[in-house]
Protein backbone atom coordinates (compact mmCIF):
# COMPACT_ATOMS: atom_id res chain seq x y z
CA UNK A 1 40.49 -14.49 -58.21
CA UNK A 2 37.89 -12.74 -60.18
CA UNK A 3 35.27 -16.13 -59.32
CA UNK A 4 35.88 -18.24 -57.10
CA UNK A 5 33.57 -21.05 -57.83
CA UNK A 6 35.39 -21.71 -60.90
CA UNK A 7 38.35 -22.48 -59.18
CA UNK A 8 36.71 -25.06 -56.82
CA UNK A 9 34.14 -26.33 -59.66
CA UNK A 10 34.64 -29.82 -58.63
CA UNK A 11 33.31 -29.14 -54.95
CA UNK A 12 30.24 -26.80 -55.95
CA UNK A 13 28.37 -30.17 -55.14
CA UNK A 14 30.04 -30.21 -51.80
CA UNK A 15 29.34 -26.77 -50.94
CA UNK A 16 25.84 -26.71 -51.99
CA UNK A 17 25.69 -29.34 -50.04
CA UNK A 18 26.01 -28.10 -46.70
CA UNK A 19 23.73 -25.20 -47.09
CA UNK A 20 20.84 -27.26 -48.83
CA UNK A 21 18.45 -26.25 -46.01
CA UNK A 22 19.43 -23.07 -46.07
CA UNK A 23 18.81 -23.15 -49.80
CA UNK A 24 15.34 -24.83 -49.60
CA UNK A 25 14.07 -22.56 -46.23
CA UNK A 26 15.43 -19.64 -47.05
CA UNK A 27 16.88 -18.69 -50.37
CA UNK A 28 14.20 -19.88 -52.84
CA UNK A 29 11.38 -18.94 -51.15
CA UNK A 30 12.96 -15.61 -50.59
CA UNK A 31 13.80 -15.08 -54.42
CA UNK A 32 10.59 -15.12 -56.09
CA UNK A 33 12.25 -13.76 -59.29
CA UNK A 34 14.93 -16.50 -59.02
CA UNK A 35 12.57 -19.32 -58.44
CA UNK A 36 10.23 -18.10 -61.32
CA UNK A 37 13.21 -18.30 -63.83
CA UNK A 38 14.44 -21.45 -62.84
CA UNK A 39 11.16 -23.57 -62.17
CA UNK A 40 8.62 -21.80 -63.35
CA UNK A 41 5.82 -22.59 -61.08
CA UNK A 42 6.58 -26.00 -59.75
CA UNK A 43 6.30 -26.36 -56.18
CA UNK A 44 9.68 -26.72 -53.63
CA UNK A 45 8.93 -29.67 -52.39
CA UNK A 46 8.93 -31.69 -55.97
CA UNK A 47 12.26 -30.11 -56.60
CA UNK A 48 15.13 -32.47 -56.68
CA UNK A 49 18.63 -31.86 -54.83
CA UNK A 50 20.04 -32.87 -57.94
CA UNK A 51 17.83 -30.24 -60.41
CA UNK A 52 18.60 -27.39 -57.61
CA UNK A 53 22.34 -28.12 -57.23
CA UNK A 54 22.65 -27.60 -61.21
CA UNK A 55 20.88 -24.36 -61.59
CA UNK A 56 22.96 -23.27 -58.88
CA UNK A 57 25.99 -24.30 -59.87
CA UNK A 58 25.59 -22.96 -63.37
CA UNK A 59 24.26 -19.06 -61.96
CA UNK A 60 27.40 -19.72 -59.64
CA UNK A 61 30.09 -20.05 -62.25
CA UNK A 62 27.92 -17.39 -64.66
CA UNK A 63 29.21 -15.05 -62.11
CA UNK A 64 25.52 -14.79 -60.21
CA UNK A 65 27.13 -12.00 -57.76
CA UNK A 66 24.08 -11.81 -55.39
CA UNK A 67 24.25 -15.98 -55.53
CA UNK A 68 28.02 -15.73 -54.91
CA UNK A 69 27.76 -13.36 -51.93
CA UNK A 70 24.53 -15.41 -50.46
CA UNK A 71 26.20 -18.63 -51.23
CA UNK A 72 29.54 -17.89 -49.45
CA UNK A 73 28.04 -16.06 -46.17
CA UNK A 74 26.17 -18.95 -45.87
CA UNK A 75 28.68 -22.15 -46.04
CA UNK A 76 30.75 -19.40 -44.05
CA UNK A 77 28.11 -19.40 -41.12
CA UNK A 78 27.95 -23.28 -41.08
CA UNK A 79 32.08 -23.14 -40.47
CA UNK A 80 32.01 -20.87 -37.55
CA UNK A 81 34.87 -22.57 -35.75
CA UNK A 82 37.22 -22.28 -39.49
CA UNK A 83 35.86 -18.78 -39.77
CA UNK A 84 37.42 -18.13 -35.82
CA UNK A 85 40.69 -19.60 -36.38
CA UNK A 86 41.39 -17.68 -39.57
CA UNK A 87 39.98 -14.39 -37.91
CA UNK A 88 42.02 -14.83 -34.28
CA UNK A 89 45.26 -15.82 -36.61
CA UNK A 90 44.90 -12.78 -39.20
CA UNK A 91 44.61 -10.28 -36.13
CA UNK A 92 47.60 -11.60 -34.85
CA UNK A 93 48.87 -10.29 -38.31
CA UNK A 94 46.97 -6.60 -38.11
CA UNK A 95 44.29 -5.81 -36.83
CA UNK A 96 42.35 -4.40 -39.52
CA UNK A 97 43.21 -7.36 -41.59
CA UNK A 98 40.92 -7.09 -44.08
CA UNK A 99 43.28 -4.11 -46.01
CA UNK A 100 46.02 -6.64 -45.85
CA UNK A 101 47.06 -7.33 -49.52
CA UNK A 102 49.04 -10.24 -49.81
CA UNK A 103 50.15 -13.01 -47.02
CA UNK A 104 54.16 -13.98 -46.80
CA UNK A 105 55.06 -17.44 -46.66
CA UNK A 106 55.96 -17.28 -43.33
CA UNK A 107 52.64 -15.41 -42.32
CA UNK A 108 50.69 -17.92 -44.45
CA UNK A 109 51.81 -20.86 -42.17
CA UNK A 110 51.18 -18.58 -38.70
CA UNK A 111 47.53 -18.82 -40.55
CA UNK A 112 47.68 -22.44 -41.64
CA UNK A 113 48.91 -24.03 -38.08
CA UNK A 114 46.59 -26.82 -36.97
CA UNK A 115 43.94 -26.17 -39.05
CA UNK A 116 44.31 -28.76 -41.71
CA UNK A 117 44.58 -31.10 -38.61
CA UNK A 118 41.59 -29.88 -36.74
CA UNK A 119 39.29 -29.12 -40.17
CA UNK A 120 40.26 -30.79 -43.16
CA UNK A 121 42.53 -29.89 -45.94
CA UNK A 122 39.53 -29.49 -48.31
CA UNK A 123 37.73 -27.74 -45.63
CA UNK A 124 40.20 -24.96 -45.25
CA UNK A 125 40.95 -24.79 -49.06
CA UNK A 126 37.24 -23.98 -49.86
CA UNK A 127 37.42 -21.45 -47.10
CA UNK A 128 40.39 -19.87 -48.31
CA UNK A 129 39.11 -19.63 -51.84
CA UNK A 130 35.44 -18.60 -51.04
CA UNK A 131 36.78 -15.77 -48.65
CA UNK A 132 39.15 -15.17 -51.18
CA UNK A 133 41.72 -14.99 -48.40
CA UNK A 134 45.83 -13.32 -49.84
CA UNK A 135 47.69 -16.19 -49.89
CA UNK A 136 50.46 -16.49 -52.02
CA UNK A 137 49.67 -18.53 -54.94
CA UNK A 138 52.23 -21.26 -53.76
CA UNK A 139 50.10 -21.75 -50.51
CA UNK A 140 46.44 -22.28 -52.88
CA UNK A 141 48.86 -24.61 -55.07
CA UNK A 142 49.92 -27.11 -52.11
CA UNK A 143 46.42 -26.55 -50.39
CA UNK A 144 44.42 -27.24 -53.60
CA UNK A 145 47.13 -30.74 -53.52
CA UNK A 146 46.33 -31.63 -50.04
CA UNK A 147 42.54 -30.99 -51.02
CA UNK A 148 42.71 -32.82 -53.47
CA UNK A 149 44.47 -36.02 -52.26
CA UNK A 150 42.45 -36.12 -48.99
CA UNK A 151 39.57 -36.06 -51.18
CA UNK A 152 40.69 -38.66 -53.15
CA UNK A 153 41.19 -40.73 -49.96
CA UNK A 154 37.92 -40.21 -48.76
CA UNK A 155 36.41 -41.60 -51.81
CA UNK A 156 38.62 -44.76 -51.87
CA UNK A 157 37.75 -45.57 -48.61
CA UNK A 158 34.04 -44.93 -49.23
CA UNK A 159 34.31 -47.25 -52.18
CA UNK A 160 36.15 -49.71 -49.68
CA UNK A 161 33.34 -49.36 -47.14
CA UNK A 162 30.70 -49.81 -49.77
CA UNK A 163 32.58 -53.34 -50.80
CA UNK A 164 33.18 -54.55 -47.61
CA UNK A 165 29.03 -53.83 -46.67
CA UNK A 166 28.18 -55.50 -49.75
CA UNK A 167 30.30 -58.53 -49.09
CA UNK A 168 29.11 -58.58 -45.30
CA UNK A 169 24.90 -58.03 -46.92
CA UNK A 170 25.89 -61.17 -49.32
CA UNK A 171 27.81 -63.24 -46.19
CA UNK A 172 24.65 -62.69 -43.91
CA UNK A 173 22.40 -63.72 -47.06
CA UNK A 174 24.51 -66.99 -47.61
CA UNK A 175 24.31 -67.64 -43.67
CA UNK A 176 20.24 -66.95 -44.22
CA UNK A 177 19.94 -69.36 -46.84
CA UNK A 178 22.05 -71.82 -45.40
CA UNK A 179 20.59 -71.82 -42.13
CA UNK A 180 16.85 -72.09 -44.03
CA UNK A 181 17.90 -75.15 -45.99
CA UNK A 182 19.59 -76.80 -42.91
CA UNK A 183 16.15 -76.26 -41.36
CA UNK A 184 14.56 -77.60 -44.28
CA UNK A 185 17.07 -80.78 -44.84
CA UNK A 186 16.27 -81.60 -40.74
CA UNK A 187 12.18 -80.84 -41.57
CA UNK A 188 12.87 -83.28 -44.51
CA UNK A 189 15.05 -85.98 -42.66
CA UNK A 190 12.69 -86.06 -39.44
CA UNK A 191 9.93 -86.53 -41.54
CA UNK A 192 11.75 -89.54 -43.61
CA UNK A 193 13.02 -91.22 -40.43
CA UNK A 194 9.24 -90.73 -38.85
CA UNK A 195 7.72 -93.12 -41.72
CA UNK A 196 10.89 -95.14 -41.68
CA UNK A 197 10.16 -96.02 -38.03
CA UNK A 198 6.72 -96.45 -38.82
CA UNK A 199 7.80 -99.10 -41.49
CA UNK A 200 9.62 -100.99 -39.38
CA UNK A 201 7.36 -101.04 -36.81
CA UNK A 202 4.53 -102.58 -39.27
CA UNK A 203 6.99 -105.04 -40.93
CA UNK A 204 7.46 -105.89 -37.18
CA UNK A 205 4.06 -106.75 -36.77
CA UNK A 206 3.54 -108.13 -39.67
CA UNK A 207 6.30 -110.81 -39.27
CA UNK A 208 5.20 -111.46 -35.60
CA UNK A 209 1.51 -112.02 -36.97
CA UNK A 210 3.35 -114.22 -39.54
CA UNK A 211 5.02 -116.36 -36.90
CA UNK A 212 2.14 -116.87 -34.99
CA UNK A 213 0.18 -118.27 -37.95
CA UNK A 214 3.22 -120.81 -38.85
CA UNK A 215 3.43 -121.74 -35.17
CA UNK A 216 -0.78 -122.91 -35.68
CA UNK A 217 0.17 -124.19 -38.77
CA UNK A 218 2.56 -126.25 -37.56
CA UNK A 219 0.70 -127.45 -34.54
CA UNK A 220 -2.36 -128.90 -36.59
């Protein structure tokens, strides 16, 4: 793998992602010539996540080498626990590990064990690309699968979640409404039977002034 953001170029986003502080405390301000070529003289804090993640993305799969190496270390450090796992399994394997050339199979799933479980599948495909770790290329096949799938999973559901919240925002605004024009209809009602009571009560007097006028009528 001669780059390997351009074998994860879907998840660049993702991986920008979790080092975005990183990238606006530390890398930009630190790169002066960087910054300059990018954004000319526009300050850091009217810089968008979205115009940042596309300059890096594109230096990243331009083979930016100094980007590459910064970007890595640094998702790396914020995956301490992966980073452990794959170091304590690998020694397990040799010692010096790092002059090991290529994984077996069977040494490949020594590695693998639990992690998918305890990380992600994406999680530990993006570490195993970035670190550009010697698995067989049958292992980054049915990891990349895995990623890929899980991600897919974790989208549908986040488009299920998003549905169901709408229909729960619209359900509590039909309740709202409902309950206001209830209120209303009783305002409205109590107001109608108020007068209607007053009504009767003067068309009550009214008739009993009435009688008493026929009664003297009648009398004389």
């Amino acid at each position: 793998m001669n780059n390997q953001f351009q074998t994860i170029q879907s998840w660049i986003p993702q991986v920008l992602k979790a080092i975005k502080r990183d990238i606006r405390t530390d890398h930009l301000p630190g790169s002066p010539a960087f910054f300059r070529t990018h954004f000319g003289h526009r300050p850091i804090n009217r810089l968008t996540a979205e115009e940042i993640f596309a300059v890096y993305e594109k230096d990243l799969l331009a083979g930016n080498e100094e980007l590459i190496e910064w970007v890595v270390n640094r998702w790396v450090f914020k995956h301490g626990d992966l980073y452990t796992h794959f170091a304590e399994r690998l020694e397990k394997i040799a010692s010096d590990y790092g002059s090991i050339k290529q994984l077996t199979e069977e040494q490949s799933e020594q590695i693998l064990e639990g992690a998918i479980q305890r990380f992600s599948a994406l999680s530990v495909y993006l570490f195993s690309v970035l670190n550009q770790v010697v698995f067989p290329e049958t292992v980054f096949t049915r990891l990349r699968t895995m990623a890929e799938n899980e991600d897919l999973q974790q989208k549908t559901q986040g488009v299920q979640t998003a549905q169901q919240q709408n229909l729960e925002e619209a359900l509590a605004k039909c309740q709202k409404e409902l309950v206001r024009l209830n209120e209303k209809y009783e305002d409205k009602l109590a107001g109608v039977m108020k007068k209607y009571a007053a009504d009767v009560e003067a068309l009550k007097k009214q008739n009993r002034a009435l009688q008493q006028r026929l009664q003297t009528t009648g009398r004389q």
